[in-house]
C-alpha atoms as a PDB file:
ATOM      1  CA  UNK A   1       0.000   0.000   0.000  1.00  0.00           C
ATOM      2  CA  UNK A   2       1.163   3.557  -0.298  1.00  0.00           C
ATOM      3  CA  UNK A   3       0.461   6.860   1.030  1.00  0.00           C
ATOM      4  CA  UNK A   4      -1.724   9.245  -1.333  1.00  0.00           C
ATOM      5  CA  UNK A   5      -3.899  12.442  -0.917  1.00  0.00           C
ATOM      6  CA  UNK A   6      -7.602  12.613  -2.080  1.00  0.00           C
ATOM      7  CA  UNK A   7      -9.283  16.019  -2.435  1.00  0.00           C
ATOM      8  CA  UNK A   8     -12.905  16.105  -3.021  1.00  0.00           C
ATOM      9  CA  UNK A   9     -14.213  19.862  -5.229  1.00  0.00           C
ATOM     10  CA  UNK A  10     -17.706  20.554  -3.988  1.00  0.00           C
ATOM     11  CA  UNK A  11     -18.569  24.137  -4.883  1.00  0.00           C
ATOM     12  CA  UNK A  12     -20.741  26.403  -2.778  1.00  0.00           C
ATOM     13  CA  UNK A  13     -24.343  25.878  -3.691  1.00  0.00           C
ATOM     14  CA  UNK A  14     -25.224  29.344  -4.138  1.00  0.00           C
ATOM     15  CA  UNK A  15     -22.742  29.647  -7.073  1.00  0.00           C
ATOM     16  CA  UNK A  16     -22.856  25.509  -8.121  1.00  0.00           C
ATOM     17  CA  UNK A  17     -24.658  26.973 -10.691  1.00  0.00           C
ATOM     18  CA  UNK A  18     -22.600  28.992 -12.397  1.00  0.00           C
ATOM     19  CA  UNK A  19     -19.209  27.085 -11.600  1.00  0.00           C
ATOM     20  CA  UNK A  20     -20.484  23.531 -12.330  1.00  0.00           C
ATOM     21  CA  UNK A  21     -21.015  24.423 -16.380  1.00  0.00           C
ATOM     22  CA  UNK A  22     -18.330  26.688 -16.864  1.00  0.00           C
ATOM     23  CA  UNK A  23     -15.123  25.919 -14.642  1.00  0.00           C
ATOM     24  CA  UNK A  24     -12.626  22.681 -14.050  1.00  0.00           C
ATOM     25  CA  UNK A  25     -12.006  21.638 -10.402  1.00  0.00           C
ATOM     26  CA  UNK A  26      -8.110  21.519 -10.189  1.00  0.00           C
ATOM     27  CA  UNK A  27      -5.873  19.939  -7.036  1.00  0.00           C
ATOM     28  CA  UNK A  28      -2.482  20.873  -7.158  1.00  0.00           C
ATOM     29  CA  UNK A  29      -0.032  18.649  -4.947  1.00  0.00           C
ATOM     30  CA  UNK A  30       3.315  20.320  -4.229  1.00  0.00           C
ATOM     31  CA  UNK A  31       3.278  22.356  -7.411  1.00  0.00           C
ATOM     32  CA  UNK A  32       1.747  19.573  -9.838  1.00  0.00           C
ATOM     33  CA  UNK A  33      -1.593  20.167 -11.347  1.00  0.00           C
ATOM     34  CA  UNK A  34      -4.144  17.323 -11.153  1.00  0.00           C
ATOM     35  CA  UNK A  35      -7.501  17.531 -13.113  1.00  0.00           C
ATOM     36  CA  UNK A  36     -10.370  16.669 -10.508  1.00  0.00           C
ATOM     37  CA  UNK A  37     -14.122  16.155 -11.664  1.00  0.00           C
ATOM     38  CA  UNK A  38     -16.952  18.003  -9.563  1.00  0.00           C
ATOM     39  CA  UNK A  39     -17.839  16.216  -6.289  1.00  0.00           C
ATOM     40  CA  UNK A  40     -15.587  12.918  -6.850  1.00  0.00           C
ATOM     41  CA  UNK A  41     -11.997  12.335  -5.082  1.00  0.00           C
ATOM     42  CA  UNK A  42      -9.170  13.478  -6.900  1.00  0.00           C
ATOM     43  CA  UNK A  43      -6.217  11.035  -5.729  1.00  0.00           C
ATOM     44  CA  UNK A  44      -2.868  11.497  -5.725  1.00  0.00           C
ATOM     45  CA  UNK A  45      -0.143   9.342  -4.351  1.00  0.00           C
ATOM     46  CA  UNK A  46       2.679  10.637  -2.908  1.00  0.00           C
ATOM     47  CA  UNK A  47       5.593  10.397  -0.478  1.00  0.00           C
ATOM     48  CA  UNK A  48       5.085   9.957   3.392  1.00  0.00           C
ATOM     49  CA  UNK A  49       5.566  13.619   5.059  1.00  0.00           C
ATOM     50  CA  UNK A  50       4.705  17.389   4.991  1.00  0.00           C
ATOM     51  CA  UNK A  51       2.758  18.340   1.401  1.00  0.00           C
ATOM     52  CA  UNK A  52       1.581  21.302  -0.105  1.00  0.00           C
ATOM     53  CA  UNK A  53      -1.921  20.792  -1.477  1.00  0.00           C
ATOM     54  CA  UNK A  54      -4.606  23.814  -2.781  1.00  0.00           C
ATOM     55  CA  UNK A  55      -7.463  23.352  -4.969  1.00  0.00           C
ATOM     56  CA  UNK A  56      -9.258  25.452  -7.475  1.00  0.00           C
ATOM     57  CA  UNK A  57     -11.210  26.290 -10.479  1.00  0.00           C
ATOM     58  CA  UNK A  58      -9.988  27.250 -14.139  1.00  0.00           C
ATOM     59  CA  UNK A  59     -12.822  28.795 -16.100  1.00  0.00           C
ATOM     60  CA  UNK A  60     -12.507  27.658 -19.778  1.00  0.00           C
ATOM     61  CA  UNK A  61     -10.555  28.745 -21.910  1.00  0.00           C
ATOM     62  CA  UNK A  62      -8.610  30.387 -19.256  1.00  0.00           C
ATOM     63  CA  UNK A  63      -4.889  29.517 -18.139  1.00  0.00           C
ATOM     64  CA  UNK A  64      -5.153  31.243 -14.484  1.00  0.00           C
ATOM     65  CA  UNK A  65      -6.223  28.571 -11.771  1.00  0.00           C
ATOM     66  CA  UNK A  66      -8.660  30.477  -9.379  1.00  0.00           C
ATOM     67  CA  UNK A  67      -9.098  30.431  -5.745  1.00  0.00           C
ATOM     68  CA  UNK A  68      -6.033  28.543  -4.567  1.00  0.00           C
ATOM     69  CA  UNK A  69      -5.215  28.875  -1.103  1.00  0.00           C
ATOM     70  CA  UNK A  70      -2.073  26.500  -0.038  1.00  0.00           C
ATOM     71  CA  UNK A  71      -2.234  24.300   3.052  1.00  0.00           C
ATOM     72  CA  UNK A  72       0.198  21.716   4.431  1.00  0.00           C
ATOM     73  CA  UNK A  73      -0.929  18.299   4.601  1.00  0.00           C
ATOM     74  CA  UNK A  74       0.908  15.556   6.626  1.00  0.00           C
ATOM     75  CA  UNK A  75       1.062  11.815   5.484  1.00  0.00           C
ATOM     76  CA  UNK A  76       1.874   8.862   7.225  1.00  0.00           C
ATOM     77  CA  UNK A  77       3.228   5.845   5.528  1.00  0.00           C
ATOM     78  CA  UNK A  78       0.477   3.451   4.100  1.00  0.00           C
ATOM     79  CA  UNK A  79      -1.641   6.565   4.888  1.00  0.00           C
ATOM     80  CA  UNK A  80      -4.634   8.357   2.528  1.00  0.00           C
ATOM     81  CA  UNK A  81      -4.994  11.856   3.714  1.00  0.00           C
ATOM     82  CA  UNK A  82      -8.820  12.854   2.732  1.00  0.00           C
ATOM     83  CA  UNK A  83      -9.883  16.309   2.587  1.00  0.00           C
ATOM     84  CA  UNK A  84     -12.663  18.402   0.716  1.00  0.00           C
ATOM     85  CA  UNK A  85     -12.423  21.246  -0.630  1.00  0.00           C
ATOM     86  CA  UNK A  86     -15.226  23.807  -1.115  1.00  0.00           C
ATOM     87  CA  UNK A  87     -15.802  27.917  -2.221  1.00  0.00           C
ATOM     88  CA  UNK A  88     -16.919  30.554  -0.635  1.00  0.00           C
ATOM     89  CA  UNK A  89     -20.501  30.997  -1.178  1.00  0.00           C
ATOM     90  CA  UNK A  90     -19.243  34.364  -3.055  1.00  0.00           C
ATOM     91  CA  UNK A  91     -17.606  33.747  -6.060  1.00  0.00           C
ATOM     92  CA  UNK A  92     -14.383  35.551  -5.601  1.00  0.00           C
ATOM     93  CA  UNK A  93     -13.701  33.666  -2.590  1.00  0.00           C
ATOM     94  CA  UNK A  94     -11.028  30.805  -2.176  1.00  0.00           C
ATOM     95  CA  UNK A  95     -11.290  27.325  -1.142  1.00  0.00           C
ATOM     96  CA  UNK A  96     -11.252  26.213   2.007  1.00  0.00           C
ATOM     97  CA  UNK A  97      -9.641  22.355   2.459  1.00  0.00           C
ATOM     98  CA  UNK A  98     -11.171  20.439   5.320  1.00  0.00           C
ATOM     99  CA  UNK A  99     -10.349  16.876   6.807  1.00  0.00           C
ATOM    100  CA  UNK A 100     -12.782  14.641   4.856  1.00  0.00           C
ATOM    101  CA  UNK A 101     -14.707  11.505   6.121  1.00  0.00           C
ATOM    102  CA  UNK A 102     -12.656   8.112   6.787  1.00  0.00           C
ATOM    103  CA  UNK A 103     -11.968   5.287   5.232  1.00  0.00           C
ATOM    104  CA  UNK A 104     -14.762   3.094   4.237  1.00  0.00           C
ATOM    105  CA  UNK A 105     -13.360  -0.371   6.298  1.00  0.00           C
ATOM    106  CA  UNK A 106     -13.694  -3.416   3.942  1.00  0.00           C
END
């Protein structure tokens, strides 16, 4: 097993409706872009220790990724770190990343 991040994108539901059509959820681990889908984990396996995760939204046909704000995540060996990120419920507001629910045990 190995030690990964997961970042769930949920916007804000009083702008879901504009964000949902016209912007990408993004995750960026230590500098690296990852694509992430609306309201599905976004995993990303990485080293155990300190990491550097944001998330955010890239309107298309824009390059600038939107409402990053960096936090620092620590990972244990043989360790998911989950987290969700969500909007302000204005849209010029960042992202907030939380601790997400467990593990489902098997």
């Amino acid at each position: 097993m190995t030690s990964a991040i997961m970042v769930t994108v949920r916007p804000h539901w009083v702008s879901a409706w504009l964000l949902r059509p016209l912007g990408h959820p993004v995750v960026r681990v230590d500098g690296t872009e990852h694509a992430a889908r609306w309201g599905r984990g976004c995993l990303v396996e990485v080293e155990p220790g300190e990491h550097v995760v944001a998330a955010g939204l890239r309107y298309r046909g824009s390059a600038t990724l939107l409402g990053a704000r960096d936090v620092h995540v620590r990972v244990g060996p043989d360790q998911t770190a989950r987290l969700v990120a969500r909007n302000g419920a204005l849209n010029h507001q960042p992202f907030t990343l939380r601790p997400g629910p467990p593990a489902e045990r098997r």
